[in-house]
C-alpha atoms as a PDB file:
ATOM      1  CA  UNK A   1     234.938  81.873 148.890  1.00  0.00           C
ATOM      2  CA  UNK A   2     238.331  81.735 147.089  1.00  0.00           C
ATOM      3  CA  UNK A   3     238.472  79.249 144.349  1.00  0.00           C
ATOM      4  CA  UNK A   4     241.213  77.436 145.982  1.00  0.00           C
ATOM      5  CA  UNK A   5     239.950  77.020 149.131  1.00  0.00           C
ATOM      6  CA  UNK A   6     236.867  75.772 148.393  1.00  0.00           C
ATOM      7  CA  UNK A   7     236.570  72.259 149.346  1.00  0.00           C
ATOM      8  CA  UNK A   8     236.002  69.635 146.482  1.00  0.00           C
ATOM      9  CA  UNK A   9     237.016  66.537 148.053  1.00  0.00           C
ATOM     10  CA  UNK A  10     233.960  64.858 147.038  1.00  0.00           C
ATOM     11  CA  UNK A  11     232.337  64.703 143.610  1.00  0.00           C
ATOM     12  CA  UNK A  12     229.465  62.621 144.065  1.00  0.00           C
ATOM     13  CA  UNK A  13     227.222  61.802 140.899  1.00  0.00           C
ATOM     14  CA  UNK A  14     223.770  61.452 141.035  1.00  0.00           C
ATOM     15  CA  UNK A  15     221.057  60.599 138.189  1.00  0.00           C
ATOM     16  CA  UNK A  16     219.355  63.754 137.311  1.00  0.00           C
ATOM     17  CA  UNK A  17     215.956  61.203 136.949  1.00  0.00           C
ATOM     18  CA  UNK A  18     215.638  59.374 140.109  1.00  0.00           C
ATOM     19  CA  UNK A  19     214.081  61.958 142.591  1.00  0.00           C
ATOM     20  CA  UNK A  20     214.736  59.624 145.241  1.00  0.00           C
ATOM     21  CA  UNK A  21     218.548  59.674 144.631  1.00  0.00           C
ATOM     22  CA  UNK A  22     218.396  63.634 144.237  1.00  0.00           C
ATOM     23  CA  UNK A  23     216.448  63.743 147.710  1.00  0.00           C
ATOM     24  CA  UNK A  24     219.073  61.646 148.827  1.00  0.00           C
ATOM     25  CA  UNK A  25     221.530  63.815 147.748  1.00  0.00           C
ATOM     26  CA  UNK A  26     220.530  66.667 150.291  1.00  0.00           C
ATOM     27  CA  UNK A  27     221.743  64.746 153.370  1.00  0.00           C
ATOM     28  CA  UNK A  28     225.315  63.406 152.070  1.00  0.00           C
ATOM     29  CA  UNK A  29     228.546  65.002 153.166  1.00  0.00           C
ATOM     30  CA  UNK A  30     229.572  65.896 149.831  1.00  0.00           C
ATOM     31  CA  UNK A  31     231.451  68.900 148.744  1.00  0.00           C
ATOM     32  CA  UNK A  32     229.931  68.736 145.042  1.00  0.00           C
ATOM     33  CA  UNK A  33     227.169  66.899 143.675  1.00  0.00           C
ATOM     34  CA  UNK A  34     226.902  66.216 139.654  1.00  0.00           C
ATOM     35  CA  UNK A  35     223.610  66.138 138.766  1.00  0.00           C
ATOM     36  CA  UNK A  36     224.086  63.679 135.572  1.00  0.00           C
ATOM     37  CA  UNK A  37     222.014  63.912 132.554  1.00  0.00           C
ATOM     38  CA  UNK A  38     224.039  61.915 130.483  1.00  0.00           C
ATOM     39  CA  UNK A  39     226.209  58.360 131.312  1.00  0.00           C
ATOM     40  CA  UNK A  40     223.167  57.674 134.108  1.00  0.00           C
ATOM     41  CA  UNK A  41     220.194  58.305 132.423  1.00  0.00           C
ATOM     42  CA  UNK A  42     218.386  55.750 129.631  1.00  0.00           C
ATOM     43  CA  UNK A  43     217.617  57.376 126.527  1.00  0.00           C
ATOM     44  CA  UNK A  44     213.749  57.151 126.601  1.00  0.00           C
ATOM     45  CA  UNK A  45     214.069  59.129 130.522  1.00  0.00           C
ATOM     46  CA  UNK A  46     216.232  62.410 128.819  1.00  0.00           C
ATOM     47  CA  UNK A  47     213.731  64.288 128.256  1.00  0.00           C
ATOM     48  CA  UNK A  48     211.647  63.756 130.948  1.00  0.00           C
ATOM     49  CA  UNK A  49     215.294  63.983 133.326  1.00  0.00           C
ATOM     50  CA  UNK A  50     215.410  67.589 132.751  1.00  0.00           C
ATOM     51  CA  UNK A  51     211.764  68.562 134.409  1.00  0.00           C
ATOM     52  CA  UNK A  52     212.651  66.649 137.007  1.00  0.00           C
ATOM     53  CA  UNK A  53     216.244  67.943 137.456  1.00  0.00           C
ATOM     54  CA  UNK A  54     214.862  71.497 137.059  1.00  0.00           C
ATOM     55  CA  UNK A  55     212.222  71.427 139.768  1.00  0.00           C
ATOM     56  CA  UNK A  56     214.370  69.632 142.330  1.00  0.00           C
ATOM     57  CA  UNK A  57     216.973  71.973 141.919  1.00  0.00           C
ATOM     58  CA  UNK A  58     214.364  74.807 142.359  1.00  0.00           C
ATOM     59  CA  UNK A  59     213.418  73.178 145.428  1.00  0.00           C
ATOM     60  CA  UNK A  60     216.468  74.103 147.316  1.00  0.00           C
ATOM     61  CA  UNK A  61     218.115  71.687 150.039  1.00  0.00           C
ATOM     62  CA  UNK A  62     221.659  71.301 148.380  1.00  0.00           C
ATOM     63  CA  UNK A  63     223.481  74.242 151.133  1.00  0.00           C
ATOM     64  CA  UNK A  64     227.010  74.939 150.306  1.00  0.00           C
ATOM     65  CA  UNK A  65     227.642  72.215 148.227  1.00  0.00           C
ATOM     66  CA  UNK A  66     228.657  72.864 144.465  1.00  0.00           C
ATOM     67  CA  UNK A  67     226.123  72.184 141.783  1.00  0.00           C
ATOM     68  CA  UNK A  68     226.814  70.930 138.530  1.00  0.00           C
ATOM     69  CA  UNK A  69     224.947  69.575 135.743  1.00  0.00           C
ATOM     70  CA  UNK A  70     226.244  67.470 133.520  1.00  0.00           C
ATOM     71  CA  UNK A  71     224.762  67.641 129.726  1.00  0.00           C
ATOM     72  CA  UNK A  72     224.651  65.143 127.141  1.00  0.00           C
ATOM     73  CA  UNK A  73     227.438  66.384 124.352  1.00  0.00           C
ATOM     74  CA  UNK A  74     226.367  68.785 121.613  1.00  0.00           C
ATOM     75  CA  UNK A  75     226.996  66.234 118.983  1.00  0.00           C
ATOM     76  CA  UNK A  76     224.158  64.503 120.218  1.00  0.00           C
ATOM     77  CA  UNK A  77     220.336  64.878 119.662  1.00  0.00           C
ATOM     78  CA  UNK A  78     219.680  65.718 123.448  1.00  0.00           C
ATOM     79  CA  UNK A  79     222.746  67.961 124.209  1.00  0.00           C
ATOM     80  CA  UNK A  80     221.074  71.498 122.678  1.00  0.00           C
ATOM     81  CA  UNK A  81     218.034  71.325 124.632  1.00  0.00           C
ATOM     82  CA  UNK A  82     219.869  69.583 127.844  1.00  0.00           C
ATOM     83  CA  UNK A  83     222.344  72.762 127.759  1.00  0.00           C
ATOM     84  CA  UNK A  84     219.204  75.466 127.312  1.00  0.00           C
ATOM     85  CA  UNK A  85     217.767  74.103 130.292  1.00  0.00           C
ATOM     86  CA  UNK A  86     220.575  74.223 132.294  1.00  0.00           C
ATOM     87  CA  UNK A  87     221.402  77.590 131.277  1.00  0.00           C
ATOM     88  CA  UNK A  88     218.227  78.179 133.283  1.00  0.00           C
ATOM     89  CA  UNK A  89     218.809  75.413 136.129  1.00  0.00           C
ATOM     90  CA  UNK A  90     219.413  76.837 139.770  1.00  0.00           C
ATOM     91  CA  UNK A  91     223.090  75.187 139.538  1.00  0.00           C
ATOM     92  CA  UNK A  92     226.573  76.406 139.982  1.00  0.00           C
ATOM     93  CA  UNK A  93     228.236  75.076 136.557  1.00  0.00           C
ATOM     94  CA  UNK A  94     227.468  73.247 132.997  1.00  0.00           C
ATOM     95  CA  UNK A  95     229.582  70.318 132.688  1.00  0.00           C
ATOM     96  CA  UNK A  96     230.410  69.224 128.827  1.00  0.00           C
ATOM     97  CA  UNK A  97     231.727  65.676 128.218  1.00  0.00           C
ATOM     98  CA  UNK A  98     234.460  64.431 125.824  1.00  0.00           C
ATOM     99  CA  UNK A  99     235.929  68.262 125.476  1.00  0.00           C
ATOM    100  CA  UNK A 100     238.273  68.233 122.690  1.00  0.00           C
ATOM    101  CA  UNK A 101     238.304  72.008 122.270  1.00  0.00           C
ATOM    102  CA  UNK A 102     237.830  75.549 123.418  1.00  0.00           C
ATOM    103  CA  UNK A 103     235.291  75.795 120.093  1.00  0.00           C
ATOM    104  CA  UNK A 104     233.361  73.084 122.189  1.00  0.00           C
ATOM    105  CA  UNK A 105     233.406  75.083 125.331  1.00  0.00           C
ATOM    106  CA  UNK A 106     232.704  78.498 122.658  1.00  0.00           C
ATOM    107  CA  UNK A 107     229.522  76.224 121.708  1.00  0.00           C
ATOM    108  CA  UNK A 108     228.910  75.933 125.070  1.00  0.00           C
ATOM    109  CA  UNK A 109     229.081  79.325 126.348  1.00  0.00           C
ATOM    110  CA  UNK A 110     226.501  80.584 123.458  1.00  0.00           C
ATOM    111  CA  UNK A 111     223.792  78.249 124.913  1.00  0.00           C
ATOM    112  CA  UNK A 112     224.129  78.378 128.816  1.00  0.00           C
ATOM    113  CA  UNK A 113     225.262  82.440 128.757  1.00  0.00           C
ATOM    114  CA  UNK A 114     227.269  83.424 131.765  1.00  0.00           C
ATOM    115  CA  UNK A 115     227.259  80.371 133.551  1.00  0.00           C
ATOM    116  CA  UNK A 116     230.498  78.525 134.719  1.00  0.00           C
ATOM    117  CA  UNK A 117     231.585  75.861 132.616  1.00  0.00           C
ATOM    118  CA  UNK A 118     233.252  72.318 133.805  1.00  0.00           C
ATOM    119  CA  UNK A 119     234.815  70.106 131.123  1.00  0.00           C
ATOM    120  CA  UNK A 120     234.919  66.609 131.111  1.00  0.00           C
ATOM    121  CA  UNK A 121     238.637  65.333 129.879  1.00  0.00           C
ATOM    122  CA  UNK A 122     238.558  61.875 128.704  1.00  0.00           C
ATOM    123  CA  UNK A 123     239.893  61.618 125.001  1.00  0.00           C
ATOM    124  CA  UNK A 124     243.507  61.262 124.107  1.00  0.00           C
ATOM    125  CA  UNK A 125     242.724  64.648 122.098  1.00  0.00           C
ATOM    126  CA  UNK A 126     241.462  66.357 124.885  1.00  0.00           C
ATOM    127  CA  UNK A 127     245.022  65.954 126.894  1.00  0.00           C
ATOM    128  CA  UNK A 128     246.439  66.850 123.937  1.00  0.00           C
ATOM    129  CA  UNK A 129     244.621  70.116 124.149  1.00  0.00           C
ATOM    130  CA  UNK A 130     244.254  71.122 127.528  1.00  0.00           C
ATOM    131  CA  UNK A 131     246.135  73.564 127.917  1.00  0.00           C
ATOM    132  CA  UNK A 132     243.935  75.691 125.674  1.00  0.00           C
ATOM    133  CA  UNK A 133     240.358  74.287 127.138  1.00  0.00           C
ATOM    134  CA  UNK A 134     241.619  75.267 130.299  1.00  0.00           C
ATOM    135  CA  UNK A 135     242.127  78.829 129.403  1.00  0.00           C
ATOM    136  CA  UNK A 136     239.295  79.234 128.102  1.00  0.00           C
ATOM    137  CA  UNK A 137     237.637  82.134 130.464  1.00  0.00           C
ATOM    138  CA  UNK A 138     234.550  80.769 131.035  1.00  0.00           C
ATOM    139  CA  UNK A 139     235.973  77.310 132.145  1.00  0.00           C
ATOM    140  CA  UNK A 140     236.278  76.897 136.057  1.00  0.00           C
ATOM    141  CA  UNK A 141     236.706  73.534 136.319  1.00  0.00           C
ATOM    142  CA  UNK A 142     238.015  69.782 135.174  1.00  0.00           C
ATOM    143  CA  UNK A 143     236.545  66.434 135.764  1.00  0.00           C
ATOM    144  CA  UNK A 144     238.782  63.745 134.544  1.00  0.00           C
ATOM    145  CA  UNK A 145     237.184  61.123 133.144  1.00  0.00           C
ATOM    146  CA  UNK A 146     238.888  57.917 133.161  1.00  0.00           C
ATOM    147  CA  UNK A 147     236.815  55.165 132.388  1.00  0.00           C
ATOM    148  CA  UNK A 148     236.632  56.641 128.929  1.00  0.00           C
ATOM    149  CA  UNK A 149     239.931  57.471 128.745  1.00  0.00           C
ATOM    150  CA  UNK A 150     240.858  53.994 129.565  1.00  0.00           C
ATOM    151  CA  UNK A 151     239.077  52.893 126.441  1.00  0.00           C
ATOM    152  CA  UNK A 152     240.117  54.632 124.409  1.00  0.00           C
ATOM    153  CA  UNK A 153     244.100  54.383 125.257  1.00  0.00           C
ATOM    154  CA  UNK A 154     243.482  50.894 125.407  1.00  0.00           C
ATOM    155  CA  UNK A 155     245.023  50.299 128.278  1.00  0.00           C
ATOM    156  CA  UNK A 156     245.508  47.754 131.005  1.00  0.00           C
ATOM    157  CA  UNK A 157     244.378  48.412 134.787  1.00  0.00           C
ATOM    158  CA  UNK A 158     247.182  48.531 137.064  1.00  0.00           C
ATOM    159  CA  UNK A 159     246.645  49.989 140.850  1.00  0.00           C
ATOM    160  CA  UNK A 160     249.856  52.494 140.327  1.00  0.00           C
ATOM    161  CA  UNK A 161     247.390  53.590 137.337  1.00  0.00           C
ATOM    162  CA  UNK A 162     250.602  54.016 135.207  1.00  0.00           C
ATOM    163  CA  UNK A 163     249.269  54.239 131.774  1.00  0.00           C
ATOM    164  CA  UNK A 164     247.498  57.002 132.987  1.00  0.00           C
ATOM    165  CA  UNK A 165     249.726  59.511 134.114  1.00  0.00           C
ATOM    166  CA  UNK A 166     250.844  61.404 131.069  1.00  0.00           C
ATOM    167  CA  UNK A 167     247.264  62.104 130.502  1.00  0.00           C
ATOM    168  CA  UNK A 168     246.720  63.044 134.426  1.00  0.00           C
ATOM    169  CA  UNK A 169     249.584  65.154 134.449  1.00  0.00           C
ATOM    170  CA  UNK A 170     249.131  67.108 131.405  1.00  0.00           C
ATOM    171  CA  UNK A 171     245.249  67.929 132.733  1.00  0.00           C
ATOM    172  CA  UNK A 172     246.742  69.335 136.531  1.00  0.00           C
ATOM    173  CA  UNK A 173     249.224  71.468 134.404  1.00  0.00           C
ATOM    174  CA  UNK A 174     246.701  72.661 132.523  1.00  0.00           C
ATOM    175  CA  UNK A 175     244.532  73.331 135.507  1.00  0.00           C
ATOM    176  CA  UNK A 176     246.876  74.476 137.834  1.00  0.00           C
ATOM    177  CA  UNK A 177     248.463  76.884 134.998  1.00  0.00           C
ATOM    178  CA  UNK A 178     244.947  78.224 135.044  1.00  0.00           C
ATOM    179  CA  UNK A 179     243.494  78.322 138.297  1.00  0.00           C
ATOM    180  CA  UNK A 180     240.830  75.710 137.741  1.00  0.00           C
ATOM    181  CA  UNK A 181     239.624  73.056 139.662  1.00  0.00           C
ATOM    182  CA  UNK A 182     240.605  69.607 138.668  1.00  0.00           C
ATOM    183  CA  UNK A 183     238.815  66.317 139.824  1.00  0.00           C
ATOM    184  CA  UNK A 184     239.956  62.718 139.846  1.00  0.00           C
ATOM    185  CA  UNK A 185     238.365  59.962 137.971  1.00  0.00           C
ATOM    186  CA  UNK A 186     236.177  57.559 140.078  1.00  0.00           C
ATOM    187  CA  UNK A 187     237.476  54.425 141.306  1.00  0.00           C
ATOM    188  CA  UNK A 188     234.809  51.704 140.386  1.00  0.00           C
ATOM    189  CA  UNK A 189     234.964  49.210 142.755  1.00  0.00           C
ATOM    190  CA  UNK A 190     232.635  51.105 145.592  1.00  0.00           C
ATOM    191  CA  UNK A 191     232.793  48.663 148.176  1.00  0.00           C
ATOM    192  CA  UNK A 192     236.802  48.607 148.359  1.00  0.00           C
ATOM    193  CA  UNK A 193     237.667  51.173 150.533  1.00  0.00           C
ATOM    194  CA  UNK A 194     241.236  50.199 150.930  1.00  0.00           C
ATOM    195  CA  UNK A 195     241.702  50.508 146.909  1.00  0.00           C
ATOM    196  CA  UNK A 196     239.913  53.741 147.023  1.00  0.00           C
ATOM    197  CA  UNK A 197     241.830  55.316 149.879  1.00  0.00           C
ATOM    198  CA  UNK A 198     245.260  54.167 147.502  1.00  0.00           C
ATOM    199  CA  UNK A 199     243.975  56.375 144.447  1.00  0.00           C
ATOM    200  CA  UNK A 200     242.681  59.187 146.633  1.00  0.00           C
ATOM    201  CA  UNK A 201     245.914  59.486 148.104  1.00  0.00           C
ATOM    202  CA  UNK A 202     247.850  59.285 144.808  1.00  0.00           C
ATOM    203  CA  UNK A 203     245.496  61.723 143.541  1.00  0.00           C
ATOM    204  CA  UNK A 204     246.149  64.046 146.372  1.00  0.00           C
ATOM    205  CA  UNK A 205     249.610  63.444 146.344  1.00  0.00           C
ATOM    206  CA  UNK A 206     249.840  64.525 142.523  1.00  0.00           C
ATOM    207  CA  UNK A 207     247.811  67.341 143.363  1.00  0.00           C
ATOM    208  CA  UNK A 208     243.912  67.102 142.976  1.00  0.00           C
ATOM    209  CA  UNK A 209     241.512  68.539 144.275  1.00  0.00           C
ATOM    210  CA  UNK A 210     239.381  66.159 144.997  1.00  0.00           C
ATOM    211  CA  UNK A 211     237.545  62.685 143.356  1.00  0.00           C
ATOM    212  CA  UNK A 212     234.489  62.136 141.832  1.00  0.00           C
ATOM    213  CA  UNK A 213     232.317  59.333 143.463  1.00  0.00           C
ATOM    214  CA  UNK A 214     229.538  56.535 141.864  1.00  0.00           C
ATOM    215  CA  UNK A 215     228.484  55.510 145.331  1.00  0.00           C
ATOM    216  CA  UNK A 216     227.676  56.995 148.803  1.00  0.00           C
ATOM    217  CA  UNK A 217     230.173  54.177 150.549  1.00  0.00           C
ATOM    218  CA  UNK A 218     232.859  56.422 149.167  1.00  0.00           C
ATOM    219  CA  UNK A 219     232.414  59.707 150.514  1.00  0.00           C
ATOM    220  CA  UNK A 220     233.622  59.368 153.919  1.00  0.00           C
ATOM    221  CA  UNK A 221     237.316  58.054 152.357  1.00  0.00           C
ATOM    222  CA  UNK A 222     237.557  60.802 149.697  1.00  0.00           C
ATOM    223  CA  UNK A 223     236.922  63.309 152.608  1.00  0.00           C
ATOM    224  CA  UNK A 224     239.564  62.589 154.876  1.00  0.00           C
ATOM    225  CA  UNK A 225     241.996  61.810 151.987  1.00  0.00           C
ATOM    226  CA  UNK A 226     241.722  65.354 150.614  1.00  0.00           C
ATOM    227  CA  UNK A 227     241.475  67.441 153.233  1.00  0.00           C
ATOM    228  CA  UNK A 228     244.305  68.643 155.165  1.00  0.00           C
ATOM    229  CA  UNK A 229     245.583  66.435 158.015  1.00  0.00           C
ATOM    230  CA  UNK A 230     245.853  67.834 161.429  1.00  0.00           C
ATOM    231  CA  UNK A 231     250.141  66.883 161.181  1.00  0.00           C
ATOM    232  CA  UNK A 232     249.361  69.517 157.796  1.00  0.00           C
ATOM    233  CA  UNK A 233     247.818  72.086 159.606  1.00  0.00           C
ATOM    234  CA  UNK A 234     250.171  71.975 162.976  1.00  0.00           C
ATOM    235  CA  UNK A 235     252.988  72.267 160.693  1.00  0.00           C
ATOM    236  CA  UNK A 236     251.405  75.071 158.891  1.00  0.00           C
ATOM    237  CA  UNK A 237     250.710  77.283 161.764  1.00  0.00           C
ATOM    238  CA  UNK A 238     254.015  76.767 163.033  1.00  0.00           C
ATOM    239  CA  UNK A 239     255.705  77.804 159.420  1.00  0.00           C
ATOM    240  CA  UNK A 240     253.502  81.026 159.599  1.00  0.00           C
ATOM    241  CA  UNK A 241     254.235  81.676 162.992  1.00  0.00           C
ATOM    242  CA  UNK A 242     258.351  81.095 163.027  1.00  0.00           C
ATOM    243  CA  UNK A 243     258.062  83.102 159.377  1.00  0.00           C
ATOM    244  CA  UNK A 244     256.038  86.071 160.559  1.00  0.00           C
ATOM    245  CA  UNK A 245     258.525  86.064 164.044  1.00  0.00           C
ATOM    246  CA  UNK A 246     262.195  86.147 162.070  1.00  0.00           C
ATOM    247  CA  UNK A 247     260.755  88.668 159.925  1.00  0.00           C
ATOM    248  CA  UNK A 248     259.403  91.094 162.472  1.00  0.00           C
ATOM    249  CA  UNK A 249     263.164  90.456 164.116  1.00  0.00           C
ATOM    250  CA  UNK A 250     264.772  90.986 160.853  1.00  0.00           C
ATOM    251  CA  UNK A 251     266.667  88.217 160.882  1.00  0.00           C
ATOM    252  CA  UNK A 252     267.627  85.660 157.939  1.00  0.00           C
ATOM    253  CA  UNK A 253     266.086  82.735 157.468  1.00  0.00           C
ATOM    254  CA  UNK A 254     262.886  81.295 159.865  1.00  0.00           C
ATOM    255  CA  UNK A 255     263.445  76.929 160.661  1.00  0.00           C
ATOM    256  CA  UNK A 256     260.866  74.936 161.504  1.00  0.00           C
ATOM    257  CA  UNK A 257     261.875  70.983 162.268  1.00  0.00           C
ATOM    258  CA  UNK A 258     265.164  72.207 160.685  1.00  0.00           C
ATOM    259  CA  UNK A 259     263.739  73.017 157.492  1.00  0.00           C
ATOM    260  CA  UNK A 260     264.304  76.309 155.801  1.00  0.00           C
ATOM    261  CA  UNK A 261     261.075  78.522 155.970  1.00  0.00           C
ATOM    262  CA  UNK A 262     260.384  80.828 152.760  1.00  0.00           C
ATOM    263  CA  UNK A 263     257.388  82.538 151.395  1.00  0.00           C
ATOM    264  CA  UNK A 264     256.709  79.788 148.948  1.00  0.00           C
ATOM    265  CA  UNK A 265     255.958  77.896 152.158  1.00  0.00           C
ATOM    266  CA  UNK A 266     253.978  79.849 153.970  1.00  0.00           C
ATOM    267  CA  UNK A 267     251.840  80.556 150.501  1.00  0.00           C
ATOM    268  CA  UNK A 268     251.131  77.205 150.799  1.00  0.00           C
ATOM    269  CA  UNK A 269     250.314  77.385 154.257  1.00  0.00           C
ATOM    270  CA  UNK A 270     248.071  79.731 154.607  1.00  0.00           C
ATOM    271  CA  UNK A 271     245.854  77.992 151.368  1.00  0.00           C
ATOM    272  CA  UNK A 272     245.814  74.693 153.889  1.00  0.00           C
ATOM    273  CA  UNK A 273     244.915  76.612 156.950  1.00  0.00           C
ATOM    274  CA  UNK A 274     242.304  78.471 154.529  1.00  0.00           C
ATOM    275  CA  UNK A 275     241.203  74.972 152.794  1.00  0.00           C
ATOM    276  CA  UNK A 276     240.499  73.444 156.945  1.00  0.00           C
ATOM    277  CA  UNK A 277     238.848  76.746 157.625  1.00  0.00           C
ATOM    278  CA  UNK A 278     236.104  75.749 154.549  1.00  0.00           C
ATOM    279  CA  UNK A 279     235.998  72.405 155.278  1.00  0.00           C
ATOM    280  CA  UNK A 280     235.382  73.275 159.321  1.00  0.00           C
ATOM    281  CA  UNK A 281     232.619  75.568 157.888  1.00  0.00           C
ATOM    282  CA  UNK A 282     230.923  73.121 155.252  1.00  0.00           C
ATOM    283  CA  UNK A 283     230.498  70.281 158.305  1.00  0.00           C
ATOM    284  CA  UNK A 284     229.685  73.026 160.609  1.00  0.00           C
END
């Protein structure tokens, strides 16, 4: 499946030690699932987290949706051996946290082989250098991580997440420039939906792919605010359509609700008819 039309609208992290929560994981409507050896597992469980991350995802069960394992970092005592034993992990991609660098990702790479590489951005230095983590070419994908981030900008909360948006914005150029995936940051407050559906949407608006998730109660939000509406895909058909119809004519210009048609536009709509089409396939 193309890279951009592959559905991400749901990140959903799970505890790589709690075998019920990995069972679990199996019957959610999640696009991704990351399989977390890090942030949600104690220190005396690591070890032990990576048998039992290993054999579940040996076991099968997890369909179409993406798998990704997140390590502990390489500056840590747990990071080497977590990364060796995802290299051989039935999973989809490695994700690093705190990525400051492509020499991080390099570091990476020589310990997991060919397998795809995610990147957790969530230090002021790591905006500062996405641009060149991002091209980095075995890096598919970016997880924004904004709790950290938060920290350490020292910033306030605010809803509009304003003190955030440099940071945000220089991670979707990055990605975008690219060809990567980028995620959102989860909202931590699981059981407002309302406040959830407001950062989905700004994160869709800006241009995300999707948003990571701490709790099951958030899935069914982060679905419908990433994918395609069906006002999106009416309109796109009918761009296509009046496009494909002037120029077969060889006339000017195609209108649609007496806006201009050009092949920027129907680019874009053909990825949204495409990005339905995967999601219409996934919940099939």
């Amino acid at each position: 499946m193309d890279q951009r039309a592959r559905p991400y609208r749901s990140v959903l992290y799970i505890p790589g030690s709690k075998e019920r929560a990995l069972e679990k994981a199996k019957t959610l409507p999640v696009d991704a699932v990351i399989f977390d050896l890090e942030d949600a597992v104690a220190v005396d469980e690591k070890e032990n987290a990576r048998g039992i991350l290993k054999d579940a995802l040996a076991n099968g069960g997890y369909g179409s949706r993406m798998r990704i394992v997140r390590i502990n970092g390489l500056d840590t005592q747990w990071g080497e051996a977590d990364a060796k034993a995802a290299a051989s992990m039935d999973c989809d991609a490695v994700l690093l946290p705190k990525v400051e660098s492509a020499a991080q990702v390099d570091a990476l790479a020589a310990l997991v082989g060919n397998k795809p590489i995610w990147a957790m951005m969530e230090t002021p230095r790591g905006m500062l250098n996405a641009a060149e983590i991002a091209a980095h070419p075995q890096l598919t994908g970016f997880v924004m991580g904004t709790n950290d981030l938060a920290k350490e900008l020292q910033c306030r909360f605010r809803a509009d997440r304003l003190p955030m948006l440099t940071s945000l914005s220089l991670c979707l150029l990055a990605a975008k420039a690219e060809g990567i995936v980028i995620v959102d940051g989860v909202y931590n407050a699981f059981k407002d939906a309302e406040g959830l559906k407001v950062e989905c949407d700004q994160g869709r608006d800006m241009g995300m792919d999707g948003k990571t998730l701490i709790h099951p109660a958030q899935v069914e939000v982060a679905n419908a605010a990433f994918a395609p509406t069906e006002a999106e895909i009416d309109l796109a058909r009918r761009q296509i359509a009046a496009f494909e119809e002037t120029e077969a004519k060889g006339e000017g210009v195609a209108v649609v609700d007496g806006k201009i048609v050009e092949n920027l536009h129907v680019v874009t709509a053909k990825e949204i008819l495409a990005k339905a089409d995967a999601i219409a396939a996934l919940e099939g």
